[in-house]
PDB file of N, CA and C in Angstrom:
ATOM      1  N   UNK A   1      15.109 -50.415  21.794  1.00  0.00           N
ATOM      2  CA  UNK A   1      16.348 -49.652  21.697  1.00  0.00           C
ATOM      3  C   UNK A   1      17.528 -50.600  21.857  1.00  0.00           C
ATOM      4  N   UNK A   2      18.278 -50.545  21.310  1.00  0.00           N
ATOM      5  CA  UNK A   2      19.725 -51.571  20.974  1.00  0.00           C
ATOM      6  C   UNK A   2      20.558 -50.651  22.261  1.00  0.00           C
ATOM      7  N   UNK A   3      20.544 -49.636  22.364  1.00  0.00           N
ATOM      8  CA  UNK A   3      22.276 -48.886  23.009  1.00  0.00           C
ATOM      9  C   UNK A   3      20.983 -49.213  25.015  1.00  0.00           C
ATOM     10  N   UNK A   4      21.671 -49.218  25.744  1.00  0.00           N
ATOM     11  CA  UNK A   4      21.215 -49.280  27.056  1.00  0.00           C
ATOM     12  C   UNK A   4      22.648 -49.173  28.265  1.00  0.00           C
ATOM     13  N   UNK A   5      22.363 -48.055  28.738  1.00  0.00           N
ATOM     14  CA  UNK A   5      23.295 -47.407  29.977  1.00  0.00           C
ATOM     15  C   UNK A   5      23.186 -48.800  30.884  1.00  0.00           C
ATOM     16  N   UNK A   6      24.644 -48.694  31.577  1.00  0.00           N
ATOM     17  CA  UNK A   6      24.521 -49.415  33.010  1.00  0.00           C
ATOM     18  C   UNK A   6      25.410 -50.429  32.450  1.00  0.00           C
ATOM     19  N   UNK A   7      25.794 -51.354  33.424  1.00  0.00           N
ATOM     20  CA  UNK A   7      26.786 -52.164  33.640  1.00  0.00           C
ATOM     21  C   UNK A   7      26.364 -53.928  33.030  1.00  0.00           C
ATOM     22  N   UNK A   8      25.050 -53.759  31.911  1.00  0.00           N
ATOM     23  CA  UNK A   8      24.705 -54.915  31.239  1.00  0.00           C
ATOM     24  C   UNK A   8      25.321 -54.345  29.735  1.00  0.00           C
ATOM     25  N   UNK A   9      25.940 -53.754  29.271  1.00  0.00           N
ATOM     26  CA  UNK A   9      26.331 -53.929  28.424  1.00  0.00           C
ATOM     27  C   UNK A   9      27.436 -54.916  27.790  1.00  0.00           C
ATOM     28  N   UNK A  10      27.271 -54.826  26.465  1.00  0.00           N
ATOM     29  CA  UNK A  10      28.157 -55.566  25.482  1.00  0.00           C
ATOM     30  C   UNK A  10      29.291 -54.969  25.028  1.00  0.00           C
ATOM     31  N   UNK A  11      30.543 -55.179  24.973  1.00  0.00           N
ATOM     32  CA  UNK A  11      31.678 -54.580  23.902  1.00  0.00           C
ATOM     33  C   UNK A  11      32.254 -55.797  23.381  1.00  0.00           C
ATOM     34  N   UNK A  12      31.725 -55.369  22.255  1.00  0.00           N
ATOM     35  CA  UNK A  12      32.133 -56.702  20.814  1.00  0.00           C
ATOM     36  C   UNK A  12      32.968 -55.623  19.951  1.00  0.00           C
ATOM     37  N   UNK A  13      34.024 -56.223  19.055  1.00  0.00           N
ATOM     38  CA  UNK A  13      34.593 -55.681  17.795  1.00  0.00           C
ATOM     39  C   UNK A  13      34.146 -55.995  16.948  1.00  0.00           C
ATOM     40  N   UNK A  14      33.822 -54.859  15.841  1.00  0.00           N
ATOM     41  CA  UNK A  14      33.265 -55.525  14.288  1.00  0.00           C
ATOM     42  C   UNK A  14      34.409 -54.945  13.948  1.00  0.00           C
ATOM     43  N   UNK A  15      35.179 -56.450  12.650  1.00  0.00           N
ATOM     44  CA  UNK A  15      36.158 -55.606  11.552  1.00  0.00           C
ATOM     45  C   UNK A  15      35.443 -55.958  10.266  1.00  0.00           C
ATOM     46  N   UNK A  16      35.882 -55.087   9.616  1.00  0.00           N
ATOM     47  CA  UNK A  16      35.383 -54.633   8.730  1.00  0.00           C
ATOM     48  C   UNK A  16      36.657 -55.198   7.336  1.00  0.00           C
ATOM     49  N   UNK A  17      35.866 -55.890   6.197  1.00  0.00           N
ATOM     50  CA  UNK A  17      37.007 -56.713   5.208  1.00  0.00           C
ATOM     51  C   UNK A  17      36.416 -56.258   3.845  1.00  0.00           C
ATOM     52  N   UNK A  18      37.217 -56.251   2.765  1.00  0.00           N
ATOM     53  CA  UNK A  18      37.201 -56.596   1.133  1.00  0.00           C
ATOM     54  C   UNK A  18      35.412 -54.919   1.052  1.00  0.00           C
ATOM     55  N   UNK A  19      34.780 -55.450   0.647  1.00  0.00           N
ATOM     56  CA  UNK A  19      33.263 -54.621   0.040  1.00  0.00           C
ATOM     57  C   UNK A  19      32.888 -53.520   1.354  1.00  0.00           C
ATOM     58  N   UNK A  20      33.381 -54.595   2.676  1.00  0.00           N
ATOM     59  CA  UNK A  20      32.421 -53.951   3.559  1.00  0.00           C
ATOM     60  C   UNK A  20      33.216 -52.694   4.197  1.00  0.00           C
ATOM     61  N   UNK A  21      34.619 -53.123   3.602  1.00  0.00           N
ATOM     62  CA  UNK A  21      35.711 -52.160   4.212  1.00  0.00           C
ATOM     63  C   UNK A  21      35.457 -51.269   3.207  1.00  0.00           C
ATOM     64  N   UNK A  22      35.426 -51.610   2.374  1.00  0.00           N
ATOM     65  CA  UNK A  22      35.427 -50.435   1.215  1.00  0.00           C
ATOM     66  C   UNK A  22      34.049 -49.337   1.535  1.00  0.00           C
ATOM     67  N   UNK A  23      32.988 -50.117   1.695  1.00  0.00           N
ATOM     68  CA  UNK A  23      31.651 -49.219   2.076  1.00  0.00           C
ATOM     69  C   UNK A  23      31.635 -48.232   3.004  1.00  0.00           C
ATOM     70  N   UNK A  24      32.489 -49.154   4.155  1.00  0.00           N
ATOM     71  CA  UNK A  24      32.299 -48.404   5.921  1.00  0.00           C
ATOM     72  C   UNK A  24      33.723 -47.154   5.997  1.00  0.00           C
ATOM     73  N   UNK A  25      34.682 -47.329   5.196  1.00  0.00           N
ATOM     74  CA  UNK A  25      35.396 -46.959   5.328  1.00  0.00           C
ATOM     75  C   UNK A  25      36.022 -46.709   6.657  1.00  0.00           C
ATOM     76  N   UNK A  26      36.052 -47.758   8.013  1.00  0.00           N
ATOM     77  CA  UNK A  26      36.451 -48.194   8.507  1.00  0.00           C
ATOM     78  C   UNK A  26      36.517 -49.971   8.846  1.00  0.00           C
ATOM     79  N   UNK A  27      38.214 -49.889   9.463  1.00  0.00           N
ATOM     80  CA  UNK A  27      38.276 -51.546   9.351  1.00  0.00           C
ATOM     81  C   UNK A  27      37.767 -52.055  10.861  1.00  0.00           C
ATOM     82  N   UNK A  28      37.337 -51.190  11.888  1.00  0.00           N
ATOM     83  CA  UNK A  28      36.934 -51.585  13.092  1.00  0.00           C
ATOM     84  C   UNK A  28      36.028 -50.527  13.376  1.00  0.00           C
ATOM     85  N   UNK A  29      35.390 -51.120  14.252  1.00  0.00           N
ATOM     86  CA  UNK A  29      34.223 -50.709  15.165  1.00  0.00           C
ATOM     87  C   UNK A  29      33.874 -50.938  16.445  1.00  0.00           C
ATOM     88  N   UNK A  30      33.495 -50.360  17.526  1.00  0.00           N
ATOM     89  CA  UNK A  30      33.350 -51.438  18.767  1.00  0.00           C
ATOM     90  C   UNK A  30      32.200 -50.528  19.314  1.00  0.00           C
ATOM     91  N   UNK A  31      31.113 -51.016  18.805  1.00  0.00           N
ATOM     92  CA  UNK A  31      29.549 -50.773  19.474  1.00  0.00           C
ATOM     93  C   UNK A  31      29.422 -51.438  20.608  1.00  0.00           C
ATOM     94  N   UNK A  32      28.222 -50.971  21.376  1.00  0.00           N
ATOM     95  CA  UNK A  32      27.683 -51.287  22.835  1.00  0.00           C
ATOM     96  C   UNK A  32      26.925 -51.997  22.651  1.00  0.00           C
ATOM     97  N   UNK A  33      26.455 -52.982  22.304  1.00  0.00           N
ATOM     98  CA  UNK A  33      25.046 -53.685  22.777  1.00  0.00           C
ATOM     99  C   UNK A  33      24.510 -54.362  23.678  1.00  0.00           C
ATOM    100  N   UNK A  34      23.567 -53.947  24.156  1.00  0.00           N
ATOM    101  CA  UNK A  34      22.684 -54.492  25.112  1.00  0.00           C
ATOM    102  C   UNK A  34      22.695 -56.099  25.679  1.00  0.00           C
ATOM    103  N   UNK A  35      22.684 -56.704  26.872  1.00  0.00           N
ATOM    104  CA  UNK A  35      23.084 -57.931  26.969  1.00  0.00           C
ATOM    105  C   UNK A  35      22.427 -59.075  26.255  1.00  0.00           C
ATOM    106  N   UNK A  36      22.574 -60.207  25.898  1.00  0.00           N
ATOM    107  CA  UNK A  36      22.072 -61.389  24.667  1.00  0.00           C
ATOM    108  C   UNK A  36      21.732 -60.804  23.540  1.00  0.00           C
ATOM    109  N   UNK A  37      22.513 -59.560  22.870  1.00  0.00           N
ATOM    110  CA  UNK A  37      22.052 -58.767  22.160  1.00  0.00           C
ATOM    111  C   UNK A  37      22.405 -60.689  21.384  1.00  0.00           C
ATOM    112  N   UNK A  38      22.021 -60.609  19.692  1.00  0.00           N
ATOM    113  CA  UNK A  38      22.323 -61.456  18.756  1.00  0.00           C
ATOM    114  C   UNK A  38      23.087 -60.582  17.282  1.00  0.00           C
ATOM    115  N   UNK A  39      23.429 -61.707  16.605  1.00  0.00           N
ATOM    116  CA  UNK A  39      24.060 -61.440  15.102  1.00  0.00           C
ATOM    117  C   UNK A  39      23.010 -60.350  14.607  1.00  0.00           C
ATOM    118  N   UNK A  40      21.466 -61.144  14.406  1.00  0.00           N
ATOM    119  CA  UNK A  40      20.211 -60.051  14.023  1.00  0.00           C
ATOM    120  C   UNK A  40      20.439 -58.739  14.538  1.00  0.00           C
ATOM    121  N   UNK A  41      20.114 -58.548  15.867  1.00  0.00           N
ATOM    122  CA  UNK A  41      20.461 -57.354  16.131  1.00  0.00           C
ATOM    123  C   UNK A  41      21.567 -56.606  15.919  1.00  0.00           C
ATOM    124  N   UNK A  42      22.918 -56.720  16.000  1.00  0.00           N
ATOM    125  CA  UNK A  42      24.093 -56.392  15.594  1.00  0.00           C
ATOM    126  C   UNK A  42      23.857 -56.301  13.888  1.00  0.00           C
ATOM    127  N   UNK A  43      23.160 -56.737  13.099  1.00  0.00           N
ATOM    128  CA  UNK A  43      23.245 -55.952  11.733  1.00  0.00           C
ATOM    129  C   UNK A  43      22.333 -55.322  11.525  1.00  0.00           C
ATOM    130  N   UNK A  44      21.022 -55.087  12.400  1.00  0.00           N
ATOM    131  CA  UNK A  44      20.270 -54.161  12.268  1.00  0.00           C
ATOM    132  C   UNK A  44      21.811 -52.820  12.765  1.00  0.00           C
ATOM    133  N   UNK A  45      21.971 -53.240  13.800  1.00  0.00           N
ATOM    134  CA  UNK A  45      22.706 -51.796  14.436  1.00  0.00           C
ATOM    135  C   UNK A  45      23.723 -51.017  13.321  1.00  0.00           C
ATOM    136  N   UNK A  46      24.776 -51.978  12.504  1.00  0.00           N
ATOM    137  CA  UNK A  46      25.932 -52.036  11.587  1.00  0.00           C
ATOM    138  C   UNK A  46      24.801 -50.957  10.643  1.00  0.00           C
ATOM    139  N   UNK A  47      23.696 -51.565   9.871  1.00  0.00           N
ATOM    140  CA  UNK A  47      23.006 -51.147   9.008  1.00  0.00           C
ATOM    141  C   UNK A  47      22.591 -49.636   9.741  1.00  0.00           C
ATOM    142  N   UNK A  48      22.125 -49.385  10.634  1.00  0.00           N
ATOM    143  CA  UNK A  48      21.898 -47.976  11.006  1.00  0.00           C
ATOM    144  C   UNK A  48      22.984 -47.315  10.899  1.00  0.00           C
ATOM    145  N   UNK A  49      23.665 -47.995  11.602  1.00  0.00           N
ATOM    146  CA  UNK A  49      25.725 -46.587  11.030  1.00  0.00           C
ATOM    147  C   UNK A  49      26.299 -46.909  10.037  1.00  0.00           C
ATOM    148  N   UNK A  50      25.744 -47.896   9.496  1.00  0.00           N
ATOM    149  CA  UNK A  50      26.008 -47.600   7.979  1.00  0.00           C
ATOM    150  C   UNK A  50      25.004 -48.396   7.448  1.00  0.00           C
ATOM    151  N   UNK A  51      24.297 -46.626   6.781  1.00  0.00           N
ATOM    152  CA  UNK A  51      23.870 -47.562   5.882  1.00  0.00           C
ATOM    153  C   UNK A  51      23.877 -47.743   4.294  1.00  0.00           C
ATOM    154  N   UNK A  52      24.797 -47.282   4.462  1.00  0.00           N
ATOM    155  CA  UNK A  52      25.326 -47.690   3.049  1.00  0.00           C
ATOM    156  C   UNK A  52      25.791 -49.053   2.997  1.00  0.00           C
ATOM    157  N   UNK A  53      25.514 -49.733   3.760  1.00  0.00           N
ATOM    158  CA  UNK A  53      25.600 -51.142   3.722  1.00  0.00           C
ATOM    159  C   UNK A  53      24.242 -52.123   4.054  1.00  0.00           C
ATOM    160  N   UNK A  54      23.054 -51.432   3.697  1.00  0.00           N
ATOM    161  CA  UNK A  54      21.632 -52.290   3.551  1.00  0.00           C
ATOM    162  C   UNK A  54      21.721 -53.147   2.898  1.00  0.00           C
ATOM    163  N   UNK A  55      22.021 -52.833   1.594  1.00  0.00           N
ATOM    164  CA  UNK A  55      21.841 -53.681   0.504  1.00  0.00           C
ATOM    165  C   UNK A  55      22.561 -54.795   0.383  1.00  0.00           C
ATOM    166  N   UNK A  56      23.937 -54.625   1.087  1.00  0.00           N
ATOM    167  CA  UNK A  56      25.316 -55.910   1.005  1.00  0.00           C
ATOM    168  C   UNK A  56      24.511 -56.442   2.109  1.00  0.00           C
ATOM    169  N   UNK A  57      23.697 -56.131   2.981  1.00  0.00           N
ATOM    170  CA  UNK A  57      23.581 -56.956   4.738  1.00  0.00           C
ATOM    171  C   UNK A  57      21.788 -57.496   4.344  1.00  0.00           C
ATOM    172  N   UNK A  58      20.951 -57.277   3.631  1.00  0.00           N
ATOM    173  CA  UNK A  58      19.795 -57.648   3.729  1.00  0.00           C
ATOM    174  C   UNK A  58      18.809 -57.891   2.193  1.00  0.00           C
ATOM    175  N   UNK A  59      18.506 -58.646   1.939  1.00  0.00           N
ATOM    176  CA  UNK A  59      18.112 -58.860   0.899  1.00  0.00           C
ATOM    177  C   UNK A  59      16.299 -58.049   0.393  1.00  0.00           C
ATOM    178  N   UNK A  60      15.933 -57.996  -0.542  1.00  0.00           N
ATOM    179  CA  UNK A  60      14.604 -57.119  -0.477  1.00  0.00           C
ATOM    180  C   UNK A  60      13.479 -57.615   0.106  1.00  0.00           C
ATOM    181  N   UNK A  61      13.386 -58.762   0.587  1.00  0.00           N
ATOM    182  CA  UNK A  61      12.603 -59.432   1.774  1.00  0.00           C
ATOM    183  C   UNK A  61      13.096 -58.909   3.430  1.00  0.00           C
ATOM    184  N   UNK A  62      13.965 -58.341   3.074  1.00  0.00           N
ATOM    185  CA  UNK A  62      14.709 -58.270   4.601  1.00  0.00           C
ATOM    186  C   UNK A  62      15.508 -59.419   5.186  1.00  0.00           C
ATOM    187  N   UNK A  63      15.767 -60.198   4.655  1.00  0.00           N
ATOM    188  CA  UNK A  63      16.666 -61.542   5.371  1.00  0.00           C
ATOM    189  C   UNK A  63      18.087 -61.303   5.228  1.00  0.00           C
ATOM    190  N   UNK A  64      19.165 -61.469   5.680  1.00  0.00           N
ATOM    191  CA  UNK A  64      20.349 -61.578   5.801  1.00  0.00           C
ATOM    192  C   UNK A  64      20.870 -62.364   3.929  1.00  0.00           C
ATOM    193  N   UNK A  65      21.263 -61.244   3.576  1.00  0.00           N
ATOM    194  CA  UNK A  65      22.007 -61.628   2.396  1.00  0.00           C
ATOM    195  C   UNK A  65      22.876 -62.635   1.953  1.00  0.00           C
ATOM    196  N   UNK A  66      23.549 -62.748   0.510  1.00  0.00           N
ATOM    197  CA  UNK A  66      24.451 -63.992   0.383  1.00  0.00           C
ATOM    198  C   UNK A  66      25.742 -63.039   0.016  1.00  0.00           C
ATOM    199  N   UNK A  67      25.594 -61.396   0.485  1.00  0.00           N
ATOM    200  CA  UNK A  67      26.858 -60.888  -0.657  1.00  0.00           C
ATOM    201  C   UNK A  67      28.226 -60.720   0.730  1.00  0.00           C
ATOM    202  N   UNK A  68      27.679 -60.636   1.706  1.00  0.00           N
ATOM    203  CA  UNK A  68      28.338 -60.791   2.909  1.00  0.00           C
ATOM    204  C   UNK A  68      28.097 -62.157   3.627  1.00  0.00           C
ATOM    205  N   UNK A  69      29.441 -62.282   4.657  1.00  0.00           N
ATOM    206  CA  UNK A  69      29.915 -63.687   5.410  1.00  0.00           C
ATOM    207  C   UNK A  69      30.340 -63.060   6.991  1.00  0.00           C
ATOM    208  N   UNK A  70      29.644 -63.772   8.071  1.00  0.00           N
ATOM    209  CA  UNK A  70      29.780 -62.976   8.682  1.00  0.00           C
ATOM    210  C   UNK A  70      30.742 -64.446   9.843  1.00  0.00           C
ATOM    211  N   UNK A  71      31.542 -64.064  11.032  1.00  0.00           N
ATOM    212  CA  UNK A  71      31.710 -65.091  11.391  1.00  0.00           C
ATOM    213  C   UNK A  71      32.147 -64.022  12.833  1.00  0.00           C
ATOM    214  N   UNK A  72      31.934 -65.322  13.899  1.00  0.00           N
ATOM    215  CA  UNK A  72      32.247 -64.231  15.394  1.00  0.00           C
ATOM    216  C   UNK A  72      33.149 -65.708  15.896  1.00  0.00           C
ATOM    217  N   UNK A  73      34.171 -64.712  16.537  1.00  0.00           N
ATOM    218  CA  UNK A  73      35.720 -65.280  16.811  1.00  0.00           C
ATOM    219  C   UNK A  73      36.362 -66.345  15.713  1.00  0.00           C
ATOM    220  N   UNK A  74      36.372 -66.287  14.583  1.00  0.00           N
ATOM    221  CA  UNK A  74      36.215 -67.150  13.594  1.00  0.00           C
ATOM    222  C   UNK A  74      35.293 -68.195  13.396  1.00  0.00           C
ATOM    223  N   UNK A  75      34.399 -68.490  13.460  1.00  0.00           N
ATOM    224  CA  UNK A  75      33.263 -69.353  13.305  1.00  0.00           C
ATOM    225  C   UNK A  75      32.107 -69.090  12.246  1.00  0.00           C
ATOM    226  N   UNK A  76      32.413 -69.442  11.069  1.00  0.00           N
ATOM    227  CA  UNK A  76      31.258 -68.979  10.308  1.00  0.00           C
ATOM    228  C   UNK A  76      29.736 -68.545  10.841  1.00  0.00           C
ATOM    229  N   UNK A  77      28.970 -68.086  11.458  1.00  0.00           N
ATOM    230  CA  UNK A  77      27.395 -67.995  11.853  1.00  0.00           C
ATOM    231  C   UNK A  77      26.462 -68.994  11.395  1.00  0.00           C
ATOM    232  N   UNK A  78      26.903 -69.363  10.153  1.00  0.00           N
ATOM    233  CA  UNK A  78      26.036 -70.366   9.369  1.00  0.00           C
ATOM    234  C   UNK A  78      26.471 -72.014  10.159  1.00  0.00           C
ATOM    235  N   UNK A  79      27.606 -71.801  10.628  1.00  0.00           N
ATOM    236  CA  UNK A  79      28.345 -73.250  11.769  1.00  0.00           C
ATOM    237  C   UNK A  79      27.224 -72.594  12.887  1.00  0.00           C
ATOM    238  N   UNK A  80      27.085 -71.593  13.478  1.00  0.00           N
ATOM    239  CA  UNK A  80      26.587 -71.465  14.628  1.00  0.00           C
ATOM    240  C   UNK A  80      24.980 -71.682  14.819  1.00  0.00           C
ATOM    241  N   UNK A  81      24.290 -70.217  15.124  1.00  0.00           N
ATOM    242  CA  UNK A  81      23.054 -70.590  14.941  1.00  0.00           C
ATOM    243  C   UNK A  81      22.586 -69.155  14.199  1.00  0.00           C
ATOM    244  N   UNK A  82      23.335 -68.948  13.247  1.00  0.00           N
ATOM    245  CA  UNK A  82      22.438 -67.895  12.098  1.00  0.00           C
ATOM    246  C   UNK A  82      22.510 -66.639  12.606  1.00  0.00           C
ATOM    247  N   UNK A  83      21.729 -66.002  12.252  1.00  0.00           N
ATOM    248  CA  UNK A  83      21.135 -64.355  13.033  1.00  0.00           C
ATOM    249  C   UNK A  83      20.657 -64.524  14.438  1.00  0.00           C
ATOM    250  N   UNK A  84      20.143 -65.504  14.917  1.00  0.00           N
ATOM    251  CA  UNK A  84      19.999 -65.811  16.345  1.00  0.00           C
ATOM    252  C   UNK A  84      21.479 -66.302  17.386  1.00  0.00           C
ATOM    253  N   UNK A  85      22.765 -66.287  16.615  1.00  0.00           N
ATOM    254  CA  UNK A  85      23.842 -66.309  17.699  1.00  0.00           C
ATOM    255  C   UNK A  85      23.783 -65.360  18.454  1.00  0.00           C
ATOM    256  N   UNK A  86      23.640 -65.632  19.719  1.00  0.00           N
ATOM    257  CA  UNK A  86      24.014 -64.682  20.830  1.00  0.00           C
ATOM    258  C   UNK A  86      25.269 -64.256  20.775  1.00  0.00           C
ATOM    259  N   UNK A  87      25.744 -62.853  21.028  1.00  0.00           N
ATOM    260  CA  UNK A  87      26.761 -62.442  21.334  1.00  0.00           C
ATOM    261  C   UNK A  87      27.242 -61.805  22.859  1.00  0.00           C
ATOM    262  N   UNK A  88      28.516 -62.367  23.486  1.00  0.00           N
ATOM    263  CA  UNK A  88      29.204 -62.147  24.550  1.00  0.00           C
ATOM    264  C   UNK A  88      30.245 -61.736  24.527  1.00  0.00           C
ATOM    265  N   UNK A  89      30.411 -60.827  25.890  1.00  0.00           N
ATOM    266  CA  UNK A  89      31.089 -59.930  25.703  1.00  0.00           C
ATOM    267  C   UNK A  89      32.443 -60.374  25.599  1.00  0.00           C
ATOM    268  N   UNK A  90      33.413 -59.470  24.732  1.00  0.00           N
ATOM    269  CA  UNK A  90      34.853 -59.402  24.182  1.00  0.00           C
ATOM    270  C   UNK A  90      34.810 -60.108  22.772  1.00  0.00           C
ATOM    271  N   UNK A  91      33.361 -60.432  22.355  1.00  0.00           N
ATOM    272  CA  UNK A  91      33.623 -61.307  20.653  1.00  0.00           C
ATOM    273  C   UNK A  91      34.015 -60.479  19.854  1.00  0.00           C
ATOM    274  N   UNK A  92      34.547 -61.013  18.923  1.00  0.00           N
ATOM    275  CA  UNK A  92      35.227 -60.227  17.493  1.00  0.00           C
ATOM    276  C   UNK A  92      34.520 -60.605  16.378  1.00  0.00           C
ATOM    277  N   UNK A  93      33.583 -60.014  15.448  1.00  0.00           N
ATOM    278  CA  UNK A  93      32.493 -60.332  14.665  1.00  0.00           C
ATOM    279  C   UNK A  93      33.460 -59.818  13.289  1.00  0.00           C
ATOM    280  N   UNK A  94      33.824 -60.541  11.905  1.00  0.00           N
ATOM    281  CA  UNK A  94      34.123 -60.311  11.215  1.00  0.00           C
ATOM    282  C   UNK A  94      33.079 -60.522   9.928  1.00  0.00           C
ATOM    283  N   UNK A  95      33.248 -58.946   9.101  1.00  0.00           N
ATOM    284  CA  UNK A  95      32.178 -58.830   8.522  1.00  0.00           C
ATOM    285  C   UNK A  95      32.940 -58.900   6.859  1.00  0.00           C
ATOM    286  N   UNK A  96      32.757 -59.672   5.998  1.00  0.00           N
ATOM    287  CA  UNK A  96      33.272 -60.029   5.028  1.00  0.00           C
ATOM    288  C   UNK A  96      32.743 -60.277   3.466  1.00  0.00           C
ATOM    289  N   UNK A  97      33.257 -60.561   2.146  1.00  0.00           N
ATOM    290  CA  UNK A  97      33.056 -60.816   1.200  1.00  0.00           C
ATOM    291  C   UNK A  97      33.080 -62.604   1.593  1.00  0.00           C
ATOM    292  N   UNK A  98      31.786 -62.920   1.039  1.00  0.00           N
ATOM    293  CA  UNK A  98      32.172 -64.613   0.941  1.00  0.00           C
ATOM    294  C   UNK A  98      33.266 -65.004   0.514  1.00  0.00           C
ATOM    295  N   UNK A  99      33.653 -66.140   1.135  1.00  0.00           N
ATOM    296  CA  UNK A  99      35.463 -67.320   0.669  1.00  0.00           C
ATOM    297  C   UNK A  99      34.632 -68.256   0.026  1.00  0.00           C
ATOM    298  N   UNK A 100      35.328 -68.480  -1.238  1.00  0.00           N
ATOM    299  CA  UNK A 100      34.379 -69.462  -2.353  1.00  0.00           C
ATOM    300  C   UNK A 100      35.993 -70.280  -2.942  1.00  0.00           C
ATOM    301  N   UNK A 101      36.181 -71.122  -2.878  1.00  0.00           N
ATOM    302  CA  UNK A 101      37.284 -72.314  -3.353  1.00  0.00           C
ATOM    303  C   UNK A 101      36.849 -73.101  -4.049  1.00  0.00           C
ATOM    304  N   UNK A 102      37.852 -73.674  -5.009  1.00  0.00           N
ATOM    305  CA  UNK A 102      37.144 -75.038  -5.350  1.00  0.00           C
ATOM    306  C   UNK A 102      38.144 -76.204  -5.847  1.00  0.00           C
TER     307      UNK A 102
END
């Protein structure tokens, strides 16, 4: 179970940008998760309240997609350590359309 009563909880912000804003039809969120919850877990959770966002968040193997960019306090995830970043409490997880330049 991801949600857990008592004074180990998590309050992180997810905002919500570009596809994913458009999907969720909200630009914020602020779920509970459980303490060392991770990125993994936090898009299993995103994907349960919405899930109209499976398909942008997980590919048909189940792995973390390329159509979303996800980054917590600005830090790409892919700089960090993937779906295994731990998350602590007060992070701001921004959930996005990839930034492609050239």
């Amino acid at each position: 179970m991801i949600f857990k009563k008592g004074s180990n909880n998590l309050r992180i912000t997810i905002r919500f940008y570009g596809i994913a804003y458009e999907n969720t039809g909200t630009r914020e969120w602020i779920p509970e998760l459980k303490e060392k919850a991770t990125i993994g877990t936090l898009l299993r959770l995103i994907v349960e309240q919405f899930p109209q966002l499976n398909s942008l968040v997980f590919d048909k193997e189940g792995r973390f997609s390329n159509y979303l960019s996800l980054a917590v306090n600005n830090v790409d995830i892919l700089g960090l350590n993937g779906s295994e970043t731990v998350l602590l409490e007060g992070d701001i997880v921004f959930v996005m359309p990839p930034i492609g330049g050239g």
